[in-house]
C-alpha atoms as a PDB file:
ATOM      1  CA  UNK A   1       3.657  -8.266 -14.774  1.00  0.00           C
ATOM      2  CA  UNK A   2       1.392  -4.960 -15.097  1.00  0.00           C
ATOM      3  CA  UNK A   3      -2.085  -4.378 -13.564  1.00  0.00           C
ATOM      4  CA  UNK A   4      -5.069  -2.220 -13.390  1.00  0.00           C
ATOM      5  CA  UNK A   5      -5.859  -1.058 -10.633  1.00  0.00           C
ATOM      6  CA  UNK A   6      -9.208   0.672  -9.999  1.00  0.00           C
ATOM      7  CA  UNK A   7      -8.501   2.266  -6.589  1.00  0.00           C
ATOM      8  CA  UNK A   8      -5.180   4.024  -8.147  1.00  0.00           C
ATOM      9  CA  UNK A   9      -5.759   8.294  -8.554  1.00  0.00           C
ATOM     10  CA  UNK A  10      -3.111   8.810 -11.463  1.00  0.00           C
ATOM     11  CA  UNK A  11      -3.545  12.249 -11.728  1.00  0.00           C
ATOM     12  CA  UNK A  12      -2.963  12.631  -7.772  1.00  0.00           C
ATOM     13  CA  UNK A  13      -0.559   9.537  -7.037  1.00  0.00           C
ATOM     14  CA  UNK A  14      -2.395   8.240  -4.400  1.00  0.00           C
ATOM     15  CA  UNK A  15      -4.260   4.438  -3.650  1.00  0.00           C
ATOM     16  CA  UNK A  16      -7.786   5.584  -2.904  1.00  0.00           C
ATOM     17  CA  UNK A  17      -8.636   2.941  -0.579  1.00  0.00           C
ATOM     18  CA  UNK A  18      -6.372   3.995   1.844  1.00  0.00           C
ATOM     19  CA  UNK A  19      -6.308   7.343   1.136  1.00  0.00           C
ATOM     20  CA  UNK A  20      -2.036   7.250   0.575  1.00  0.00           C
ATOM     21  CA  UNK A  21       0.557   5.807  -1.054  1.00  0.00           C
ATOM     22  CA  UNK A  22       0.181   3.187  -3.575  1.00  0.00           C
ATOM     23  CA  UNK A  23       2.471   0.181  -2.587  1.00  0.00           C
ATOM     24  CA  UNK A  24       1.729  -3.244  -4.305  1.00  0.00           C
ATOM     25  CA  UNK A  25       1.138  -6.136  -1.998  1.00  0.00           C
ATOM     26  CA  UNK A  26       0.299  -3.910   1.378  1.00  0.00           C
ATOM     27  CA  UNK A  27      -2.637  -4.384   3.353  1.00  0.00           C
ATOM     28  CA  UNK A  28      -5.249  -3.646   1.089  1.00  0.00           C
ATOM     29  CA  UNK A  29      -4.319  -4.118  -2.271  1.00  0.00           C
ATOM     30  CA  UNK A  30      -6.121  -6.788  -4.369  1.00  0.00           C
ATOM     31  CA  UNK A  31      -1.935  -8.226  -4.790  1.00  0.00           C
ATOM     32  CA  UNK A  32      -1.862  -9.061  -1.178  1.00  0.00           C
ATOM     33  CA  UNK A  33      -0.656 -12.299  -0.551  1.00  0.00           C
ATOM     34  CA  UNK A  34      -0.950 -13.093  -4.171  1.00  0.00           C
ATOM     35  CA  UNK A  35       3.216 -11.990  -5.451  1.00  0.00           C
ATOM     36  CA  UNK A  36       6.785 -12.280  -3.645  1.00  0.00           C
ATOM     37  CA  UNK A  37       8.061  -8.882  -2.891  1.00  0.00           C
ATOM     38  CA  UNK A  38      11.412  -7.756  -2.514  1.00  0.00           C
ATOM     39  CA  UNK A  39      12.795  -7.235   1.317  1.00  0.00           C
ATOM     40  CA  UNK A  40      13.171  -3.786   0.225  1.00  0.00           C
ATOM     41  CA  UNK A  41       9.491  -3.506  -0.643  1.00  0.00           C
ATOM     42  CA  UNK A  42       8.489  -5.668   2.551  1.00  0.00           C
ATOM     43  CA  UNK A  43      10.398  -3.295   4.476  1.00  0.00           C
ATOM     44  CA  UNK A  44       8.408  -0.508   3.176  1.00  0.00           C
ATOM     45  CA  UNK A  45       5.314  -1.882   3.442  1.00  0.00           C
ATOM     46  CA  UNK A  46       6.272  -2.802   7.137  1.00  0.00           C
ATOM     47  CA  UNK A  47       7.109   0.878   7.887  1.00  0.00           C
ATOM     48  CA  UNK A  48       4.014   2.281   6.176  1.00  0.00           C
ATOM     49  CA  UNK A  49       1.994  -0.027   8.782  1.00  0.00           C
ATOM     50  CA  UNK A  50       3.751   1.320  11.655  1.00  0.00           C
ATOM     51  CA  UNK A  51       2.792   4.446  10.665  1.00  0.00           C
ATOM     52  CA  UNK A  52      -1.223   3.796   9.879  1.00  0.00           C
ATOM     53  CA  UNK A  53      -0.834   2.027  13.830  1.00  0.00           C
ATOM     54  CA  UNK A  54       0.659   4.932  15.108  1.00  0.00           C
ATOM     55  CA  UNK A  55      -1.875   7.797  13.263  1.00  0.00           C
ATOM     56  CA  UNK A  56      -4.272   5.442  14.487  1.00  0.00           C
ATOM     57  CA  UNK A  57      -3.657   5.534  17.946  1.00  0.00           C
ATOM     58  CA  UNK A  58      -3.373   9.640  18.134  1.00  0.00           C
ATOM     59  CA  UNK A  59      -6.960   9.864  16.762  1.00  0.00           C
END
């Protein structure tokens, strides 16, 4: 399967939306909910959420 997506900064690897890391099927991306990911992706994804919580509660 390959994609377009529009929020992707090639020249800066980085998911604009979210201002970080571009990682299909998190929160966010237009794949959400819409493709089976690996454990090793879902654990990933879960860590990158912990984090955004986390950042969110020190601001």
């Amino acid at each position: 399967m390959t994609f377009h997506c529009k929020n992707y900064d090639i020249e800066n690897d980085q998911y604009n939306k979210l201002k970080g890391e571009c990682v299909p099927a998190r929160k966010g991306c237009v794949l959400e909910g819409r493709m089976a990911v690996s454990e090793e992706l879902e654990e990933k994804i879960r860590k990158i959420n912990e984090e955004t919580a986390r950042q969110g509660k020190n601001s």
